[in-house]
PDB file of N, CA and C in Angstrom:
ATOM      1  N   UNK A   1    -266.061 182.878  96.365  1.00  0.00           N
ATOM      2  CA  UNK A   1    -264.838 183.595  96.711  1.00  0.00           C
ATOM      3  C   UNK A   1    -264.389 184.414  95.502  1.00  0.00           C
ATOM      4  N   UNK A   2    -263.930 185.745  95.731  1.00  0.00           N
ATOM      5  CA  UNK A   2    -263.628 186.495  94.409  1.00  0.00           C
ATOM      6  C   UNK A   2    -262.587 185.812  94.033  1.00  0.00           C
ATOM      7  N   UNK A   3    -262.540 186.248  92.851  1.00  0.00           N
ATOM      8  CA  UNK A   3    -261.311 185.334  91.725  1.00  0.00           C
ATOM      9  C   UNK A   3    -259.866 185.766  92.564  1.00  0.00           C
ATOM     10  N   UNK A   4    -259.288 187.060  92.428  1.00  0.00           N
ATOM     11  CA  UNK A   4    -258.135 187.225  93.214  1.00  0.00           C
ATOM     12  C   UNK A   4    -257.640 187.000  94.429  1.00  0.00           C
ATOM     13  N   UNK A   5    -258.958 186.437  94.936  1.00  0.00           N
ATOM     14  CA  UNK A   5    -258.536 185.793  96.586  1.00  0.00           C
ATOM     15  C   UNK A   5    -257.880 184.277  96.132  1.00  0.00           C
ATOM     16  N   UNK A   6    -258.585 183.247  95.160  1.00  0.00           N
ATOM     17  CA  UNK A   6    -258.711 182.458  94.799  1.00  0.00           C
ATOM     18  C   UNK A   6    -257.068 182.265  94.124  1.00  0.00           C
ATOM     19  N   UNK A   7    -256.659 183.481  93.246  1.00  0.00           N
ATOM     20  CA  UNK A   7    -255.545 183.247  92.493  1.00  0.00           C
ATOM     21  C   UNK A   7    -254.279 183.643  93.550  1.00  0.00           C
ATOM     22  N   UNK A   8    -254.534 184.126  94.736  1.00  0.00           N
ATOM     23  CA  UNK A   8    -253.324 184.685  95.524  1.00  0.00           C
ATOM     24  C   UNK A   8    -253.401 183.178  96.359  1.00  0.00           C
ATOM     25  N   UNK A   9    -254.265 182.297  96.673  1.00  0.00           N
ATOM     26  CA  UNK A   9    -254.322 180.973  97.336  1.00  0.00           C
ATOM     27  C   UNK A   9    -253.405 180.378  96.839  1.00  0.00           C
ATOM     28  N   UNK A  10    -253.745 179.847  95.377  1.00  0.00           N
ATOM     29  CA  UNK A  10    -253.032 179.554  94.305  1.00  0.00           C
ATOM     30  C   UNK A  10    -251.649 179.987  93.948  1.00  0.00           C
ATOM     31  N   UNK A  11    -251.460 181.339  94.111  1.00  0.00           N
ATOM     32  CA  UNK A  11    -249.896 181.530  94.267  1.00  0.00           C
ATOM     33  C   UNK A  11    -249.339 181.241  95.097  1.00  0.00           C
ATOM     34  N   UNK A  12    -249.666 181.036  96.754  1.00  0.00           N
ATOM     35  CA  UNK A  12    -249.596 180.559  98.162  1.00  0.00           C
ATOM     36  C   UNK A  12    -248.481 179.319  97.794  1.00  0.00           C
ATOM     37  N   UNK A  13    -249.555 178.312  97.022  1.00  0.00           N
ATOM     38  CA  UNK A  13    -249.374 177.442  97.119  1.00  0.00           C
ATOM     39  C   UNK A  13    -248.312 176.497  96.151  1.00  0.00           C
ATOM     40  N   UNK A  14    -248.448 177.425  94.696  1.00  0.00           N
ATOM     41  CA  UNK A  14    -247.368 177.239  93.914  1.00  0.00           C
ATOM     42  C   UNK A  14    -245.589 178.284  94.079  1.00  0.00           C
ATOM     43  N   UNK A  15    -245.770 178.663  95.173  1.00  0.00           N
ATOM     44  CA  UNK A  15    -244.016 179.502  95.384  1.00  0.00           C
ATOM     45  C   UNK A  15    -243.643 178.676  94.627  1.00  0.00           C
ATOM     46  N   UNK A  16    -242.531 179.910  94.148  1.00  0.00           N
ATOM     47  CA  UNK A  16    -240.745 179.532  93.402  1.00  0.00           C
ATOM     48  C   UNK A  16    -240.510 179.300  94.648  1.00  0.00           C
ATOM     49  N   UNK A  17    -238.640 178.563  94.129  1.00  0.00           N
ATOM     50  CA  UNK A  17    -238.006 178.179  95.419  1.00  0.00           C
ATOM     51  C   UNK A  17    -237.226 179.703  95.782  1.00  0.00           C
ATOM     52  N   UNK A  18    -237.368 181.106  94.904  1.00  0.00           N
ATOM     53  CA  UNK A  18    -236.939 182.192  95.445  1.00  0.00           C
ATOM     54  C   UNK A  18    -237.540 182.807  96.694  1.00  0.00           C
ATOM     55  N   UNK A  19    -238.996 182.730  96.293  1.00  0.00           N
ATOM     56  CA  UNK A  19    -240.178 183.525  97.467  1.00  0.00           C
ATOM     57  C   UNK A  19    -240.134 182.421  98.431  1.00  0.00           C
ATOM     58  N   UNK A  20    -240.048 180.527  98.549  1.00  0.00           N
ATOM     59  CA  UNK A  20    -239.505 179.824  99.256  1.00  0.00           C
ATOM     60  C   UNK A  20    -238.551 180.515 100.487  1.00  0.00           C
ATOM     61  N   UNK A  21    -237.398 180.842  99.943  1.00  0.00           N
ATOM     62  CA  UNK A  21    -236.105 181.461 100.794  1.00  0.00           C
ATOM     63  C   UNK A  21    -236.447 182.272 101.396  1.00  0.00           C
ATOM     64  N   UNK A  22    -236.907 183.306 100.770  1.00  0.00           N
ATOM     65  CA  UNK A  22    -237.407 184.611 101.254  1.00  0.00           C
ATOM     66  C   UNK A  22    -238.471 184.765 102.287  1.00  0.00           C
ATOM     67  N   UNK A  23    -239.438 183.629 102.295  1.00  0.00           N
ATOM     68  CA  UNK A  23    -240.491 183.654 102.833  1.00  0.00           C
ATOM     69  C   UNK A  23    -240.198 183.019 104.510  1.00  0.00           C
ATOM     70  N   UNK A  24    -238.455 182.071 104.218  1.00  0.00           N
ATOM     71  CA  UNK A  24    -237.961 181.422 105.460  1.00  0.00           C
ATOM     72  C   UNK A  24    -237.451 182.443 106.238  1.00  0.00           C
ATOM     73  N   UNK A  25    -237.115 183.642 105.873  1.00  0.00           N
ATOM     74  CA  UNK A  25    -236.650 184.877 106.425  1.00  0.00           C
ATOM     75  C   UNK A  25    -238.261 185.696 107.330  1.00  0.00           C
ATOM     76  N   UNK A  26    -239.018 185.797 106.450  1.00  0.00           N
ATOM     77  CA  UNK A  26    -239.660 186.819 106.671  1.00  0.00           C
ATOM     78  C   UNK A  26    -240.835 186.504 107.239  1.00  0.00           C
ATOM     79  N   UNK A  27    -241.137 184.868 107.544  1.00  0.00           N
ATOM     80  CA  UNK A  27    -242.568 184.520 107.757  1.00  0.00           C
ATOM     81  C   UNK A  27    -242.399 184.708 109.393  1.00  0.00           C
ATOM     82  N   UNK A  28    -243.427 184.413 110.374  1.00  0.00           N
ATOM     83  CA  UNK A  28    -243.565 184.022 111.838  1.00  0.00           C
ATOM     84  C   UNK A  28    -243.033 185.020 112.609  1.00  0.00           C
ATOM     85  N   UNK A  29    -242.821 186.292 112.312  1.00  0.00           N
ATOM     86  CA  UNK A  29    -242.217 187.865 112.578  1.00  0.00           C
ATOM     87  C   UNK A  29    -240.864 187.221 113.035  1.00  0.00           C
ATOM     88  N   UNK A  30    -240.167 186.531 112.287  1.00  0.00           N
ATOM     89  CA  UNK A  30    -238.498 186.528 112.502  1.00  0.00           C
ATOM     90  C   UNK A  30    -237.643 187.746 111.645  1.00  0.00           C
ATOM     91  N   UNK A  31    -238.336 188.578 110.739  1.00  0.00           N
ATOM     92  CA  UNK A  31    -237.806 189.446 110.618  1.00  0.00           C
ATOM     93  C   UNK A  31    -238.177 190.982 111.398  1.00  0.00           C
ATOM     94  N   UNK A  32    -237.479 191.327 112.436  1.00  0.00           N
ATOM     95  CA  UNK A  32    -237.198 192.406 113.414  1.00  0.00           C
ATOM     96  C   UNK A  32    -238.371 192.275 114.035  1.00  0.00           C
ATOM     97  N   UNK A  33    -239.499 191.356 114.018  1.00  0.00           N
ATOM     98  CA  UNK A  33    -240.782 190.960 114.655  1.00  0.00           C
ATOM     99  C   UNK A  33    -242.159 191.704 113.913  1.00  0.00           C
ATOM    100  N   UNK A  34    -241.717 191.727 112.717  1.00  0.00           N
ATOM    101  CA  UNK A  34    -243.034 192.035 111.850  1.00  0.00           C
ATOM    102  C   UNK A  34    -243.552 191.673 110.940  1.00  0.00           C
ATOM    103  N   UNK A  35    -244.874 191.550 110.870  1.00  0.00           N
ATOM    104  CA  UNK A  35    -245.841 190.698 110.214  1.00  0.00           C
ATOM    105  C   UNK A  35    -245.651 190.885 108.944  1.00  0.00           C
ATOM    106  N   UNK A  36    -245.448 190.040 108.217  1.00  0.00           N
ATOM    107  CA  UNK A  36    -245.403 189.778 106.565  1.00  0.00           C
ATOM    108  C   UNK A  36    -246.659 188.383 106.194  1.00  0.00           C
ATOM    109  N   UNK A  37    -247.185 189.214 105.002  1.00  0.00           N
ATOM    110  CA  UNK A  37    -248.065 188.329 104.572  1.00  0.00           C
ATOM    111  C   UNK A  37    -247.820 187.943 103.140  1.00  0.00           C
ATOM    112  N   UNK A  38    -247.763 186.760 102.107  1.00  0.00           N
ATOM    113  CA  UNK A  38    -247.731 186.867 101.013  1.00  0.00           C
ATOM    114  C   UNK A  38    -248.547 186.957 100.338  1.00  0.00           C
ATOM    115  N   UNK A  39    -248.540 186.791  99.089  1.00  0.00           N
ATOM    116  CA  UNK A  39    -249.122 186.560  97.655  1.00  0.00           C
ATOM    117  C   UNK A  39    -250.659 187.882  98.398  1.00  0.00           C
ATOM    118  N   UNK A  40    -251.018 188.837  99.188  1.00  0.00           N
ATOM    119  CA  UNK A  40    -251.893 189.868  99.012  1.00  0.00           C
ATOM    120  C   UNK A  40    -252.285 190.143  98.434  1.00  0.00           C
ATOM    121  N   UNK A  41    -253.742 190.477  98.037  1.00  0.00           N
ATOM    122  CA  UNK A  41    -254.158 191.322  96.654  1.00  0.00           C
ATOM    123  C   UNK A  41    -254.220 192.536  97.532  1.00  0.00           C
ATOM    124  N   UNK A  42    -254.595 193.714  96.492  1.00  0.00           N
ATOM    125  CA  UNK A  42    -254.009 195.024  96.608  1.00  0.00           C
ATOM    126  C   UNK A  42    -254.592 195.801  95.676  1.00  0.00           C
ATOM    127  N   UNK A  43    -255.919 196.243  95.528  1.00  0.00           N
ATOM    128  CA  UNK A  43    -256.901 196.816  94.622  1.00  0.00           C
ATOM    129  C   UNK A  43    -256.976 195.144  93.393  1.00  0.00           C
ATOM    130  N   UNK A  44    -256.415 195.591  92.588  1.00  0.00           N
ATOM    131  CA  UNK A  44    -256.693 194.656  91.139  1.00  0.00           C
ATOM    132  C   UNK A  44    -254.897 193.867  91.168  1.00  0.00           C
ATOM    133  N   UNK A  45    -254.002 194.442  91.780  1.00  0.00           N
ATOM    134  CA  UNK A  45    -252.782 193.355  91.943  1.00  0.00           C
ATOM    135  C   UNK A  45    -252.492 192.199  93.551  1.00  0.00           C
ATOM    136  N   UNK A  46    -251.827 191.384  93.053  1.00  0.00           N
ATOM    137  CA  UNK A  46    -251.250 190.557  94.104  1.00  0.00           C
ATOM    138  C   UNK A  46    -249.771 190.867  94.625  1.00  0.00           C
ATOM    139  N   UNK A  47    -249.614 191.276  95.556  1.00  0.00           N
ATOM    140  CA  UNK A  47    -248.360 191.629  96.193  1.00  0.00           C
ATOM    141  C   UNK A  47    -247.614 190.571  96.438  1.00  0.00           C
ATOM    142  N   UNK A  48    -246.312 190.172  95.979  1.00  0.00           N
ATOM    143  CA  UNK A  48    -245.440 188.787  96.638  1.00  0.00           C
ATOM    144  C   UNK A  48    -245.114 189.057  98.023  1.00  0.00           C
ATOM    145  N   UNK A  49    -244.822 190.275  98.967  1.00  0.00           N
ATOM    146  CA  UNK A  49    -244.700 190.036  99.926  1.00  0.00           C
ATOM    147  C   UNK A  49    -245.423 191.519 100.782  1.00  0.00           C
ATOM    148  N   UNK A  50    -246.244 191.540 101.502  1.00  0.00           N
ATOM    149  CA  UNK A  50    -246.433 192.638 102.103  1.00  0.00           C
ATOM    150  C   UNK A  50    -246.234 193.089 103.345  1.00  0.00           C
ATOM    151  N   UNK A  51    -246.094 193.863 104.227  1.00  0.00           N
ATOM    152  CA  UNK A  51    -245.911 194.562 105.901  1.00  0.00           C
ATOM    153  C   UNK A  51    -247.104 195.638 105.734  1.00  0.00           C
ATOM    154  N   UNK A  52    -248.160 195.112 106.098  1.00  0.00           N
ATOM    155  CA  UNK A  52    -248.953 196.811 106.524  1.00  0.00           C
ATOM    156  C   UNK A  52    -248.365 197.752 107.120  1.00  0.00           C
ATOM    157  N   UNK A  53    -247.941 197.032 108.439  1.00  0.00           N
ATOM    158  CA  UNK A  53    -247.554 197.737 109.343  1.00  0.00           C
ATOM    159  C   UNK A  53    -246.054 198.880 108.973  1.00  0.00           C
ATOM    160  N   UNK A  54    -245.504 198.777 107.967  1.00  0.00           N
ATOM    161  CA  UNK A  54    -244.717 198.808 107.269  1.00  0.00           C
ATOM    162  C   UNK A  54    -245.032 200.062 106.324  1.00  0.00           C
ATOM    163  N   UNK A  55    -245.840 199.530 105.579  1.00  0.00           N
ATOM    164  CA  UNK A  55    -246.429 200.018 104.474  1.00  0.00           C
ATOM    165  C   UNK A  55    -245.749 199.287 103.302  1.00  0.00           C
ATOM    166  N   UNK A  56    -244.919 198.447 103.097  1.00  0.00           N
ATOM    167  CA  UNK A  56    -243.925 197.935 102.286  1.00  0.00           C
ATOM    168  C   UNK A  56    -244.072 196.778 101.360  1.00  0.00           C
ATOM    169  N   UNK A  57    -243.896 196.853 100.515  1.00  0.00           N
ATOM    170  CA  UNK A  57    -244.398 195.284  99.030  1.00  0.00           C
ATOM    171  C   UNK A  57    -243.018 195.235  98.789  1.00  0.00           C
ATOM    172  N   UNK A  58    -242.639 193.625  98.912  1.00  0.00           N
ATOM    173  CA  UNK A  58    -240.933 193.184  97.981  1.00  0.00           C
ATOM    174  C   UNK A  58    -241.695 192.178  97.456  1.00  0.00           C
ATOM    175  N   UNK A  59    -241.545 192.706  95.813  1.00  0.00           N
ATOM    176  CA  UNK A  59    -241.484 191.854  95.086  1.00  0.00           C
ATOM    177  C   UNK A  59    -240.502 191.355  94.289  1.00  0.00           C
ATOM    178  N   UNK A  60    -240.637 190.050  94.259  1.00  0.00           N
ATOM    179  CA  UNK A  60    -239.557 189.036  93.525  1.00  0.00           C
ATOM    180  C   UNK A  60    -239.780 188.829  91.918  1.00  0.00           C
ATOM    181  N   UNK A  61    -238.388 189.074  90.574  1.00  0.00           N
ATOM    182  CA  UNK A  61    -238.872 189.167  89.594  1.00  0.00           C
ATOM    183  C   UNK A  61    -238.374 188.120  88.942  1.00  0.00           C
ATOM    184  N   UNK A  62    -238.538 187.438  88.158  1.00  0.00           N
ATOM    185  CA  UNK A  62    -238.172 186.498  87.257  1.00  0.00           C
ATOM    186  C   UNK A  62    -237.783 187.094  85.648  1.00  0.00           C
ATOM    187  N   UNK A  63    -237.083 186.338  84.636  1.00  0.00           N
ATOM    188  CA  UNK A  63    -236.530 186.556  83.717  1.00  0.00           C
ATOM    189  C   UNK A  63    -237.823 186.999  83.142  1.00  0.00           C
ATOM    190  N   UNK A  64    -239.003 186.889  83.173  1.00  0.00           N
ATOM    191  CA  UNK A  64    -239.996 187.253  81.865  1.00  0.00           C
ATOM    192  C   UNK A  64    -240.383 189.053  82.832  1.00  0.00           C
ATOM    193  N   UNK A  65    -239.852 189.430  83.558  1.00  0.00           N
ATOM    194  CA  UNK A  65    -240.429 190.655  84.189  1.00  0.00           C
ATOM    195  C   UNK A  65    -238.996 191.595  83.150  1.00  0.00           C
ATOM    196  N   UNK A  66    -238.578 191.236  82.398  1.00  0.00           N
ATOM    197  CA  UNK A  66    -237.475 191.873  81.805  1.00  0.00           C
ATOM    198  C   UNK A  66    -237.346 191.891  80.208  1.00  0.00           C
ATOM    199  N   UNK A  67    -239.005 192.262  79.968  1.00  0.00           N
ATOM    200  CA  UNK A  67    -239.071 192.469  78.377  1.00  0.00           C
ATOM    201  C   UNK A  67    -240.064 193.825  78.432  1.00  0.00           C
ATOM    202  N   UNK A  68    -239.999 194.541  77.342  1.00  0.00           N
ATOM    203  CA  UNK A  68    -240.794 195.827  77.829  1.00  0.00           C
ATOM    204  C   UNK A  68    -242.576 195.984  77.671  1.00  0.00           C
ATOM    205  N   UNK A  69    -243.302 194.900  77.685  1.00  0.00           N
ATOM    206  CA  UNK A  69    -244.817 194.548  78.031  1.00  0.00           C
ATOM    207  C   UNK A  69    -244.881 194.509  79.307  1.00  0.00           C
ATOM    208  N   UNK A  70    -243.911 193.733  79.504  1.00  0.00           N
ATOM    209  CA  UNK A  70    -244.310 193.300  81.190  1.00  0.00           C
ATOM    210  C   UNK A  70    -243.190 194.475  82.283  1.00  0.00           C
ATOM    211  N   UNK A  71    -242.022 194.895  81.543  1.00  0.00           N
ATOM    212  CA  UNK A  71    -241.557 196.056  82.375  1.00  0.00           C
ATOM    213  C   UNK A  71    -242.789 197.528  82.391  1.00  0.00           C
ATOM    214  N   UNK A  72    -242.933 197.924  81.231  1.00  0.00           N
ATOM    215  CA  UNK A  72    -244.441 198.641  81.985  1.00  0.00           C
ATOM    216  C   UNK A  72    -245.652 197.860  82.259  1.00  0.00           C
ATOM    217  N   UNK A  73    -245.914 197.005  82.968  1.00  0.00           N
ATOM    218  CA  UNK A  73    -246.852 196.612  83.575  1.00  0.00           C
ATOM    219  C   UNK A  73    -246.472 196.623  84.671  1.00  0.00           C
ATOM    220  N   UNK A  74    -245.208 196.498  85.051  1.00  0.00           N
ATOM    221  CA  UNK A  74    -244.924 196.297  86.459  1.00  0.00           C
ATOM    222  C   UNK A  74    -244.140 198.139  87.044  1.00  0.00           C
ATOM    223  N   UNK A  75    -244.545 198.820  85.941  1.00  0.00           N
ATOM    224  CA  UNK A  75    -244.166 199.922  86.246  1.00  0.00           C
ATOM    225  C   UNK A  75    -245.765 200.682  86.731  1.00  0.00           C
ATOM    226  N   UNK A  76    -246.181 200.403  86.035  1.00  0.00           N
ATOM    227  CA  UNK A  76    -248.091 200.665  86.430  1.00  0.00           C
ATOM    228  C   UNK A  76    -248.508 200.391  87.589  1.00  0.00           C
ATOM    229  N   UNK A  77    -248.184 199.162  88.160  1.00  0.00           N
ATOM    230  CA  UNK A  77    -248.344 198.583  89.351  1.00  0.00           C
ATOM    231  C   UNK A  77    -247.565 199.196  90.095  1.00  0.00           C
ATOM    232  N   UNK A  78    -246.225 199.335  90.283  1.00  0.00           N
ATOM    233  CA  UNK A  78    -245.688 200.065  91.402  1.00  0.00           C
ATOM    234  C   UNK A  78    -246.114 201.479  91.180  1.00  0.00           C
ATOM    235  N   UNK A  79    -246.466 202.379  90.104  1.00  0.00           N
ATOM    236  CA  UNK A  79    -247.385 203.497  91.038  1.00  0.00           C
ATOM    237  C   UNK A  79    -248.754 203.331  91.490  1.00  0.00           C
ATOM    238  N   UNK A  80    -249.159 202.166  91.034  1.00  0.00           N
ATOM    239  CA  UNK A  80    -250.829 202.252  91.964  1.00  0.00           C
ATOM    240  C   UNK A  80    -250.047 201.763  93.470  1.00  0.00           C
ATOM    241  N   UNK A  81    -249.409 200.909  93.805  1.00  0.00           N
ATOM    242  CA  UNK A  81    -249.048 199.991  95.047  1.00  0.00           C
ATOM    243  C   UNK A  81    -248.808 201.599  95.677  1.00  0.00           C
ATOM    244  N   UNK A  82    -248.043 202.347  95.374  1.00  0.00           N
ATOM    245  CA  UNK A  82    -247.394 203.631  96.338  1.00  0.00           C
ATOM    246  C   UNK A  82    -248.275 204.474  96.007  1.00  0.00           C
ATOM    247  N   UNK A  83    -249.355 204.738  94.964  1.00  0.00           N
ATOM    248  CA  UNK A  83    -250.759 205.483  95.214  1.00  0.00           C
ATOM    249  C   UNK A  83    -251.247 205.048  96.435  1.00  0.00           C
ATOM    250  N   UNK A  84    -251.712 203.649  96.608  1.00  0.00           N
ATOM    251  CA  UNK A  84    -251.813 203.026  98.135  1.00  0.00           C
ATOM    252  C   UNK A  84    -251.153 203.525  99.478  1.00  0.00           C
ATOM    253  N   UNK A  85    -250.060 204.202  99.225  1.00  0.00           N
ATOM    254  CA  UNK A  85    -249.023 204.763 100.122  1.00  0.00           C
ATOM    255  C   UNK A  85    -247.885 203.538 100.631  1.00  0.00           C
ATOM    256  N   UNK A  86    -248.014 202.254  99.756  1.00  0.00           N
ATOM    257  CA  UNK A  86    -246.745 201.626  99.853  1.00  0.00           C
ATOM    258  C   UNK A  86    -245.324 202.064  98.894  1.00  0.00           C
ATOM    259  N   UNK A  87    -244.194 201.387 100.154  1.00  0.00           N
ATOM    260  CA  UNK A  87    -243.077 200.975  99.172  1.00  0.00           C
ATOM    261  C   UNK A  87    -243.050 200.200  98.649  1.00  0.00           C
ATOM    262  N   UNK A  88    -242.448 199.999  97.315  1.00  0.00           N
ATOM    263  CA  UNK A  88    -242.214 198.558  96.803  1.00  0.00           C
ATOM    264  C   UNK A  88    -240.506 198.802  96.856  1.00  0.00           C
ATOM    265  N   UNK A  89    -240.249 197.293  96.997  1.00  0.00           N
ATOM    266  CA  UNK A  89    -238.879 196.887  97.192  1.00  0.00           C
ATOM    267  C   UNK A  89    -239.146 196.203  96.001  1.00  0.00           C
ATOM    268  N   UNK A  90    -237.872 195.848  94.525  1.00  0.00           N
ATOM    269  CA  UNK A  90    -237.990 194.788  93.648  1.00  0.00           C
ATOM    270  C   UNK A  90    -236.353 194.035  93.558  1.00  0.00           C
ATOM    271  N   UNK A  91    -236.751 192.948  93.908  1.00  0.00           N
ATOM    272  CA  UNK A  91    -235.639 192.041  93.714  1.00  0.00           C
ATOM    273  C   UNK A  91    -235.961 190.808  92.410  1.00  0.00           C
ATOM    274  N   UNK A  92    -234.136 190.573  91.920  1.00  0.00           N
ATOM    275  CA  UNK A  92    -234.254 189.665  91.042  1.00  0.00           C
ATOM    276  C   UNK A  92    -234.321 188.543  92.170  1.00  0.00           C
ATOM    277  N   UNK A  93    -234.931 186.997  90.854  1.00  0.00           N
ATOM    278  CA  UNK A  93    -234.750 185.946  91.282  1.00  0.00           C
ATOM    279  C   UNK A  93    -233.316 185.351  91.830  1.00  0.00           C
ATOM    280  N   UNK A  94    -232.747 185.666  90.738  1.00  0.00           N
ATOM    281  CA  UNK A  94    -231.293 185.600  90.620  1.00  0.00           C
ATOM    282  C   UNK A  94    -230.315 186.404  92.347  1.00  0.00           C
ATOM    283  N   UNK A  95    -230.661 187.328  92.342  1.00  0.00           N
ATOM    284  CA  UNK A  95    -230.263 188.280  93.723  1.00  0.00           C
ATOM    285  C   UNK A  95    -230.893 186.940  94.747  1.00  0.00           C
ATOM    286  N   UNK A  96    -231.965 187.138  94.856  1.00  0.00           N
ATOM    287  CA  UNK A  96    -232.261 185.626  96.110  1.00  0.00           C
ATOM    288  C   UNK A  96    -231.574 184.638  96.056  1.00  0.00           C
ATOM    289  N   UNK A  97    -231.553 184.299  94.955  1.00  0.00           N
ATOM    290  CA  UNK A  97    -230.025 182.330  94.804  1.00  0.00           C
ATOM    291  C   UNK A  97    -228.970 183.244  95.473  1.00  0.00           C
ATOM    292  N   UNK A  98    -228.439 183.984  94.478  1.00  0.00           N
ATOM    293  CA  UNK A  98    -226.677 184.513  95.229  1.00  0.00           C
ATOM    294  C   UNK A  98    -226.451 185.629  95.929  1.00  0.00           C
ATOM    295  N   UNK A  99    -227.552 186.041  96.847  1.00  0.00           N
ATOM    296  CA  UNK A  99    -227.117 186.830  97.687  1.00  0.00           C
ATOM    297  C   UNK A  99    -227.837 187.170  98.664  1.00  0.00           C
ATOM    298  N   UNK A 100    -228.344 186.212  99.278  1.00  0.00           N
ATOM    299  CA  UNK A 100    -229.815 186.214 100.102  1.00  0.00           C
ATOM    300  C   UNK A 100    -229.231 186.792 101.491  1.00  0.00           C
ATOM    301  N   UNK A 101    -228.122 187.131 101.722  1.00  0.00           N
ATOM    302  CA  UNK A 101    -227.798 187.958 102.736  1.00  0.00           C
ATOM    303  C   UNK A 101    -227.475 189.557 102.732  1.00  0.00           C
ATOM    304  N   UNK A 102    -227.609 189.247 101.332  1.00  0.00           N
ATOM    305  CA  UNK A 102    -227.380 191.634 100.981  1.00  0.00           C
ATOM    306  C   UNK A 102    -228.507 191.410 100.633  1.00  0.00           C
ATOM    307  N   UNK A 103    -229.868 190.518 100.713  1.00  0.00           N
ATOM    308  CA  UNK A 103    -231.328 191.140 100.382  1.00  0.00           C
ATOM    309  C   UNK A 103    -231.828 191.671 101.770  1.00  0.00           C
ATOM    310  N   UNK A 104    -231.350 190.481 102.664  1.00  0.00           N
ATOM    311  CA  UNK A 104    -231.259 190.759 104.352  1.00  0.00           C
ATOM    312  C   UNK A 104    -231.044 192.038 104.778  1.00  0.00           C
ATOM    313  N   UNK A 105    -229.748 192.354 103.998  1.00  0.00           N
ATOM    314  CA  UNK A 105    -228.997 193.337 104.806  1.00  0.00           C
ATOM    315  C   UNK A 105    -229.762 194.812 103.645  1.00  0.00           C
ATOM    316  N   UNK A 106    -230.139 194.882 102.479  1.00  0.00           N
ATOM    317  CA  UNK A 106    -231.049 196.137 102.306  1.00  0.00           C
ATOM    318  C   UNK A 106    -232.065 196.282 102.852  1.00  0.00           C
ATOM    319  N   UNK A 107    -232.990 195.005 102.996  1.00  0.00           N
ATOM    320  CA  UNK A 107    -233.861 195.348 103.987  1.00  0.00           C
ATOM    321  C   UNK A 107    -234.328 195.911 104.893  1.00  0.00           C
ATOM    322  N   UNK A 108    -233.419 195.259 105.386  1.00  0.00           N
ATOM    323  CA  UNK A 108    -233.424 196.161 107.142  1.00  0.00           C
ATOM    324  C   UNK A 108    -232.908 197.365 107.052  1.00  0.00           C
ATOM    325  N   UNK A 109    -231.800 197.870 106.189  1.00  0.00           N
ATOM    326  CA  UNK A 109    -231.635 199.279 105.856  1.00  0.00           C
ATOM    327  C   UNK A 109    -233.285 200.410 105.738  1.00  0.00           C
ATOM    328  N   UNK A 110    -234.163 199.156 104.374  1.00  0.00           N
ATOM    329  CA  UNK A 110    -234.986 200.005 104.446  1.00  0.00           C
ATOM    330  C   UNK A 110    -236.273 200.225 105.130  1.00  0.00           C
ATOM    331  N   UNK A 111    -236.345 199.331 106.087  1.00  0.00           N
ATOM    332  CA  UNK A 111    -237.263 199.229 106.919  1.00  0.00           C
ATOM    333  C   UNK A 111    -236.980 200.462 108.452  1.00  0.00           C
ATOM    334  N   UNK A 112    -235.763 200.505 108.667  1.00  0.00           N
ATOM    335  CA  UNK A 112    -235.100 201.125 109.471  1.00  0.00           C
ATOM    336  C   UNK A 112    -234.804 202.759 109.198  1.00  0.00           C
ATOM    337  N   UNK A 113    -234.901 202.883 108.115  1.00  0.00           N
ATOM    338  CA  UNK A 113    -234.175 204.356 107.807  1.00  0.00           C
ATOM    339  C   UNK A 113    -234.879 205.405 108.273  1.00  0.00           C
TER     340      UNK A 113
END
């Protein structure tokens, strides 16, 4: 099995309790009835949440996505992801604990627009 199939299993299986929450929203098409898949690879990255059908990646960030190694790395990645012709959506961890109903409610803004 290639390594990144192997390491997105592995992320599957180790969720935060953020992508947890998020994933209670978005798994079994309870959100507006469309398919979300997690932890995806995606050329050479893993997507935390994807919609083909969509075209759409929300990813969830944690305190270490907020030093500037890893802010351009994750700036690199969101133009290859939308080279792909996705959106990326980025949410804090923090936004999921206290406000998991305005993540709801941008969502669907941007899924809808």
């Amino acid at each position: 099995m290639d390594e990144k199939f192997k390491k997105a299993r592995n992320l599957r299986k180790e969720q935060t309790e953020q992508e947890k929450l998020l994933w209670s929203i978005l798994r079994n098409r309870q959100f507006f009835g469309l398919k979300f898949k997690r932890q995806v690879p995606i050329g050479v990255y893993i997507a935390d949440f994807c919609c083909n059908e969509k075209k759409l990646i929300i990813e969830l960030d944690g305190g270490q996505h907020n030093v500037p190694d890893r802010i351009e790395y994750d700036k690199k990645r969101t133009e290859f992801l939308k080279g792909e012709g996705y959106k990326v959506i980025r949410f804090w961890n923090n936004d999921i604990n206290d406000n998991l109903e305005g993540i709801y409610i941008k969502l669907k803004k941007e899924i809808f627009r």
